[in-house]
Protein backbone atom coordinates (compact mmCIF):
# COMPACT_ATOMS: atom_id res chain seq x y z
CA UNK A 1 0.00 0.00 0.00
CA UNK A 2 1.42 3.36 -1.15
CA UNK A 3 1.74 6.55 0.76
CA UNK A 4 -1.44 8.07 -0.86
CA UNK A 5 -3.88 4.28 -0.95
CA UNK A 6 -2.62 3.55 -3.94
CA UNK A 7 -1.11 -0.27 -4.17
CA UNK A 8 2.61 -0.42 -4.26
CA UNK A 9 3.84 -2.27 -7.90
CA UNK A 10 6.00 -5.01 -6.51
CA UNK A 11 7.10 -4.85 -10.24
CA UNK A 12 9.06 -1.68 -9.10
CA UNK A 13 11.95 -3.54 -7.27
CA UNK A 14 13.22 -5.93 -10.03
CA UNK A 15 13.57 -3.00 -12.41
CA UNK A 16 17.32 -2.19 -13.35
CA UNK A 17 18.69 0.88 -11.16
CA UNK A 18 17.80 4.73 -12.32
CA UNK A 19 20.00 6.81 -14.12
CA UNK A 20 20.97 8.83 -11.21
CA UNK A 21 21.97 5.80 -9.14
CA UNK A 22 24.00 4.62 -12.18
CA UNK A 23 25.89 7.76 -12.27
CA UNK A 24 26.33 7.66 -8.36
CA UNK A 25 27.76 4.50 -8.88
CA UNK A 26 30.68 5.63 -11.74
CA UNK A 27 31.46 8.42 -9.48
CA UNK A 28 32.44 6.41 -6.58
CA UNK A 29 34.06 4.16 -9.18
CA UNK A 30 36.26 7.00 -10.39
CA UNK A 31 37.10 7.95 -6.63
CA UNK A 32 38.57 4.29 -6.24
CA UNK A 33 40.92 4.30 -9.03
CA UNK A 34 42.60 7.96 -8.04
CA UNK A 35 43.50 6.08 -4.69
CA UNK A 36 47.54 5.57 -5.10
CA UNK A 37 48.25 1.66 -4.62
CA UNK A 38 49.74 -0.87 -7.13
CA UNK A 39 46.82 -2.11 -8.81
CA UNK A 40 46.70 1.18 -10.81
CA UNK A 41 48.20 3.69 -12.81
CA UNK A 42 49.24 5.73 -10.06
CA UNK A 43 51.44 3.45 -8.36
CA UNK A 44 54.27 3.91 -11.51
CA UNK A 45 55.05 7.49 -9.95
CA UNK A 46 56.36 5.80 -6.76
CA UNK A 47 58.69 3.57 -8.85
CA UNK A 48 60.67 6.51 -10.35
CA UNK A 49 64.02 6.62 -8.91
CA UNK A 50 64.02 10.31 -9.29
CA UNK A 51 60.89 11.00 -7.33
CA UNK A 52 61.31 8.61 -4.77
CA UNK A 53 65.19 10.53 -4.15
CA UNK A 54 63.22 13.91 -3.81
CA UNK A 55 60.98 12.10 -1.17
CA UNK A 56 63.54 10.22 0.74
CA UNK A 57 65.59 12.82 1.06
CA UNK A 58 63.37 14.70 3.55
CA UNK A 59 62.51 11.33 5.54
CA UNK A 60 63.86 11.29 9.28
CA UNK A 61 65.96 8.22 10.03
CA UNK A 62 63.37 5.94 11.33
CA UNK A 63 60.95 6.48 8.91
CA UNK A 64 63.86 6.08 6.04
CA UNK A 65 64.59 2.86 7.43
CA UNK A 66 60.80 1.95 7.33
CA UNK A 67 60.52 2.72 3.22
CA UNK A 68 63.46 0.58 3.17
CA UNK A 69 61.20 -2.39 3.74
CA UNK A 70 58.33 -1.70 1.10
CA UNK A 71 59.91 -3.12 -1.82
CA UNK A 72 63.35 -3.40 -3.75
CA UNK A 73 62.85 -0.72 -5.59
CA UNK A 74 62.67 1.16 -2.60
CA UNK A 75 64.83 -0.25 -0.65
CA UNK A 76 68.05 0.66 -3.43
CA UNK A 77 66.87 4.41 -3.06
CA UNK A 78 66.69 3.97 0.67
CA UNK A 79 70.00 3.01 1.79
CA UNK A 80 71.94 4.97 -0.91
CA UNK A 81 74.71 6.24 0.80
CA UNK A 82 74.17 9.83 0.13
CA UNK A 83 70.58 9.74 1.29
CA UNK A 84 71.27 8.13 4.63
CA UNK A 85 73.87 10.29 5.29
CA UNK A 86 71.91 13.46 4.27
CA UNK A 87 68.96 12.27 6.84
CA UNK A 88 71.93 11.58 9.58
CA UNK A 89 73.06 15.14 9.33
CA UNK A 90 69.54 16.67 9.13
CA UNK A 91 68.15 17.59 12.24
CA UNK A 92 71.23 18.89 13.84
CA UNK A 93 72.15 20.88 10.70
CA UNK A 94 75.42 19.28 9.81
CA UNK A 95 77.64 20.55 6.92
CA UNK A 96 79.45 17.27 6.51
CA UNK A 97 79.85 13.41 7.63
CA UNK A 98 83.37 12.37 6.56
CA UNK A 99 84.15 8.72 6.66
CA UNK A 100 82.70 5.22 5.94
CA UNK A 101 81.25 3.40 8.87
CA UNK A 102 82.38 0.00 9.84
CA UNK A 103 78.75 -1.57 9.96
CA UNK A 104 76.13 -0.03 8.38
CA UNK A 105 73.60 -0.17 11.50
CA UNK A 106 76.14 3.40 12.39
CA UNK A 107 73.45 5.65 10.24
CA UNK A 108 70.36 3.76 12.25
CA UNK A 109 70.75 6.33 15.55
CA UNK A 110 71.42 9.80 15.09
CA UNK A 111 70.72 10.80 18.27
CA UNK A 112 72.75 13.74 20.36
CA UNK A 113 74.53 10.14 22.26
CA UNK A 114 76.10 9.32 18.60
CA UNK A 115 78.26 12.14 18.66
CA UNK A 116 81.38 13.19 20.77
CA UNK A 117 84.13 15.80 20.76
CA UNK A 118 87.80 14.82 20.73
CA UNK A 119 90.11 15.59 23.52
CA UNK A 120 93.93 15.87 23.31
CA UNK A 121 95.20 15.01 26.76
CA UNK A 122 97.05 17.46 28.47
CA UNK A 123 99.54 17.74 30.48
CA UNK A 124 97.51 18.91 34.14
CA UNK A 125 94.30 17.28 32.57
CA UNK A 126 91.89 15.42 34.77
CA UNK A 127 88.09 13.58 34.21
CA UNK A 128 86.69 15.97 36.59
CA UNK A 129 88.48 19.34 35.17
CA UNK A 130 87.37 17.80 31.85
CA UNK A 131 83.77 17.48 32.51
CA UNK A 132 84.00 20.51 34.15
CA UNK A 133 85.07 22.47 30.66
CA UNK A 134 82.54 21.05 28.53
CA UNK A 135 79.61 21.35 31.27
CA UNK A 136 79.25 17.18 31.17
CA UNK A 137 78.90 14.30 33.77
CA UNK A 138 81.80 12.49 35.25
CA UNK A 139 80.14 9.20 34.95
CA UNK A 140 79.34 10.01 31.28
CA UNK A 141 82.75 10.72 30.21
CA UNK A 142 84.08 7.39 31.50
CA UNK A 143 80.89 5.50 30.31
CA UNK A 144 81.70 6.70 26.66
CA UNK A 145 85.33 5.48 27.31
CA UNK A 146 84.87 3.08 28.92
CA UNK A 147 87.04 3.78 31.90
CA UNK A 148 86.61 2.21 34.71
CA UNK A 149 88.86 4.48 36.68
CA UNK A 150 90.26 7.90 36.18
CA UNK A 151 94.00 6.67 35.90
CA UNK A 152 93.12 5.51 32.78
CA UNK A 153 93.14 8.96 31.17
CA UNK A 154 97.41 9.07 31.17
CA UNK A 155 97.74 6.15 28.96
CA UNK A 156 95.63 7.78 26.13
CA UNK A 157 96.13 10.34 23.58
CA UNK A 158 92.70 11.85 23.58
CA UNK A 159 89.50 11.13 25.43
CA UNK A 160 85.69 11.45 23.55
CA UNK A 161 84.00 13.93 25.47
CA UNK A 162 79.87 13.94 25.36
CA UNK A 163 78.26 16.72 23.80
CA UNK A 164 75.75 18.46 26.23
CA UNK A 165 74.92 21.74 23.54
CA UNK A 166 73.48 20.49 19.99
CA UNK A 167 74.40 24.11 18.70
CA UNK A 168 78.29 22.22 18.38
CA UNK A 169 77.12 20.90 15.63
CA UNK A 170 75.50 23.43 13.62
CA UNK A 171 77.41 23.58 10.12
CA UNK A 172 80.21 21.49 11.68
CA UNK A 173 81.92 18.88 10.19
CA UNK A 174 82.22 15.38 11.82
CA UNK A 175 84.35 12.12 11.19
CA UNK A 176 83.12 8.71 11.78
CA UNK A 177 86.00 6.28 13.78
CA UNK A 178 85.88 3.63 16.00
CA UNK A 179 87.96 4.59 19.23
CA UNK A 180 90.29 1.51 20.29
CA UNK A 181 90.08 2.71 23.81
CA UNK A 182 85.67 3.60 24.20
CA UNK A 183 85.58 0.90 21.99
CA UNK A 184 83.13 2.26 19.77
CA UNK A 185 82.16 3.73 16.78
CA UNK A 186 80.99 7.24 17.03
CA UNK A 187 80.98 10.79 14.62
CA UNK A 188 83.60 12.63 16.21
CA UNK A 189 84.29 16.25 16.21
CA UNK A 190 87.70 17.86 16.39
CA UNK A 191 87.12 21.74 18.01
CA UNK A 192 91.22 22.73 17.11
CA UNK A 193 92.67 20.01 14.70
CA UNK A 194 91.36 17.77 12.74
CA UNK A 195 92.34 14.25 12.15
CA UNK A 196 95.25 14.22 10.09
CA UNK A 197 98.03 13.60 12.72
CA UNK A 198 96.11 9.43 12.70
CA UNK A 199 96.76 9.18 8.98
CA UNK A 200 100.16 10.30 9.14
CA UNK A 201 101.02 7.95 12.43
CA UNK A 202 99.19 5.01 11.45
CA UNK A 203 101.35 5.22 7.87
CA UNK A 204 104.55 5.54 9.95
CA UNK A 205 103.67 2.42 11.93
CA UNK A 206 102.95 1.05 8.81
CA UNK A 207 105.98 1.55 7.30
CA UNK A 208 108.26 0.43 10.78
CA UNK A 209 106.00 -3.20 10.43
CA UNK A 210 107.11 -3.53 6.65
CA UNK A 211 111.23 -3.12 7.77
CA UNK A 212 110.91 -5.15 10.54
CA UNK A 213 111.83 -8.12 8.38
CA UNK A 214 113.01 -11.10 10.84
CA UNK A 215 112.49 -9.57 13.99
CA UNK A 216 108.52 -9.69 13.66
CA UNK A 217 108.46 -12.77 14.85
CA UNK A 218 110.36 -11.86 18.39
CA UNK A 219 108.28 -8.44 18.43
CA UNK A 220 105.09 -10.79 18.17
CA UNK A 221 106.40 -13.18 21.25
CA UNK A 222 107.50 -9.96 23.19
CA UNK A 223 103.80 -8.34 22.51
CA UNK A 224 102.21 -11.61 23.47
CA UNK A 225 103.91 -11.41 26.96
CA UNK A 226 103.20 -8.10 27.64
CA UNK A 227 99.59 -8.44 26.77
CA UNK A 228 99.72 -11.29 29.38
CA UNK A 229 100.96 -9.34 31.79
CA UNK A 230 98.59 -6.68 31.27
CA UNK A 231 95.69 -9.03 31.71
CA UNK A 232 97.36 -10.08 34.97
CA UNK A 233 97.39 -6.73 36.43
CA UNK A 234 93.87 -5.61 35.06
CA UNK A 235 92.42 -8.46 36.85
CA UNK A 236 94.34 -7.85 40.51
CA UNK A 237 93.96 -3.96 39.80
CA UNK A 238 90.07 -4.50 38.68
CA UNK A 239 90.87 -1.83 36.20
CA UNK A 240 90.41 -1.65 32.61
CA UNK A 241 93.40 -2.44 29.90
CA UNK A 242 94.47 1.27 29.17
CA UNK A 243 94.94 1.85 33.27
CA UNK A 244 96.91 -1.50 34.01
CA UNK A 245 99.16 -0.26 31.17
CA UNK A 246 99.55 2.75 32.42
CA UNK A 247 101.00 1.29 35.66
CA UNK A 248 102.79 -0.89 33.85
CA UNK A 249 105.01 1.30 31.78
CA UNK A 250 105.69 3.87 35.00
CA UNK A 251 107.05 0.95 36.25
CA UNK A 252 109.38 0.02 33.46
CA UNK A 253 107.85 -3.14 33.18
CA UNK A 254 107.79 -4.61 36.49
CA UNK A 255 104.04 -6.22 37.27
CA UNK A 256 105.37 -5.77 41.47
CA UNK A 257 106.17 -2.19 40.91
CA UNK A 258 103.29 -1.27 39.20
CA UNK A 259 100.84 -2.70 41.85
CA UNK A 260 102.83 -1.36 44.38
CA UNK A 261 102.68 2.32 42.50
CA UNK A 262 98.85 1.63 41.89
CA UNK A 263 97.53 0.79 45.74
CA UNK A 264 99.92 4.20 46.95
CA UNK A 265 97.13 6.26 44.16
CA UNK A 266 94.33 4.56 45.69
CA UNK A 267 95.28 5.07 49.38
CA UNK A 268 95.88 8.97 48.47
CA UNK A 269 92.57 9.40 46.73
CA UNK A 270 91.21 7.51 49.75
CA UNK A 271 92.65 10.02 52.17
CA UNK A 272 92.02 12.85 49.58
CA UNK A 273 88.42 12.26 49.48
CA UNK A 274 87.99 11.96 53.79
CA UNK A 275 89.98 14.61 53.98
């Protein structure tokens, strides 16, 4: 029964849709295919190498290393060298990252923590007047060289020093090298030289190894002993390698001496600190 008496034809709901519904229906049809996926068209813009550069390019790290993982294609563009390295320097405004990491999960954290200042020691220096200087922890410095005391600092070159103000960076230029003594691999910043002095000692150890002819072979047994005794002494001192050889070499080689010379240091800091 219809709105006004008059009897409903039942006729009316087999017949095919109306015009209006039929053009309702291409509409939404349209609307489907402009959605970007890889059933259509649209999905050959996001296989361009060119385009998908120009996006990548502004990606943070972590969502770089999520494209990574959509497809090959993606993935090449995505850990290009340049790209990763232009998303590392990004948010703290780096001019340059010089240097090749040793494993390639180095570009995955670009946190404030990745990067550290190097140090020359210095005659007078100390881990407190250090941290001190560059308005850091105590702890932190050791943690990131893995000291586990502070004698440890006169048997080193340099020491990595944490950066506390992200404005150090700004248009800076950092190197990427693994420290032999923090035992890490971190982008370093040099404040008043740069690295050159490694290159040119590293070549001139090079170069003594190459005319040691016969007498590598003693040099190795001799090294062998003395790492022995190092290992000794770290473990009676419960000190780290760089400390025990510290010790070791103040006392012109003599394991006795230098654990004599090391408990006379920890009875004066012990009276140094009551005092």
């Amino acid at each position: 029964m219809g709105c006004c008496g008059d009897e409903e034809n039942d006729d009316d709901i087999l017949n095919p849709l109306s015009p209006n519904s039929t053009t309702t229906q291409s509409v939404d049809s349209s609307d489907d295919d402009s959605t970007i996926s890889p059933m259509n068209s649209h999905f050959s813009a996001l296989a361009c190498r060119d385009t998908l550069r120009l996006i990548f390019e502004k990606l943070p790290i972590p969502d770089l290393a999520c494209a990574s993982c959509v497809c090959r294609a993606w993935n090449s563009v995505a850990s290009d060298q340049e790209i990763v390295a232009k998303s590392f320097k990004s948010p703290w405004k780096l001019k340059h990252v010089i240097g090749k990491p040793a494993s390639g999960s180095f570009w995955r954290d670009n946190s404030l923590a990745k990067f550290a200042i190097s140090h020359r020691i210095a005659r007078g220096d100390s881990v407190a007047s250090l941290a001190v200087k560059y308005s850091v922890q105590v702890m932190d410095i050791k943690r990131l060289n893995n000291m586990m005391s502070e004698h440890g600092i006169y048997s080193r070159e340099r020491l990595l020093i944490p950066i506390s103000n992200p404005e150090m960076l700004v248009e800076a230029t950092c190197y990427v090298e693994v420290d032999p003594c923090a035992k890490r691999e971190v982008a370093v910043l040099y404040l008043e030289d740069g690295p050159d002095h490694k290159a040119i000692s590293s070549s001139s150890d090079s170069s003594l190894q190459n005319n040691g002819g016969s007498g590598s072979s003693s040099s190795s047994n001799s090294e062998l002993g003395k790492k022995r005794v190092v290992e000794s002494l770290r473990r009676s001192m419960h000190v780290d390698d760089a400390t025990a050889l510290y010790y070791l070499s103040i006392a012109d080689g003599d394991p006795r001496a230098a654990l004599s010379q090391f408990s006379q240091d920890l009875r004066w800091e012990t009276h140094s600190a009551l005092a």
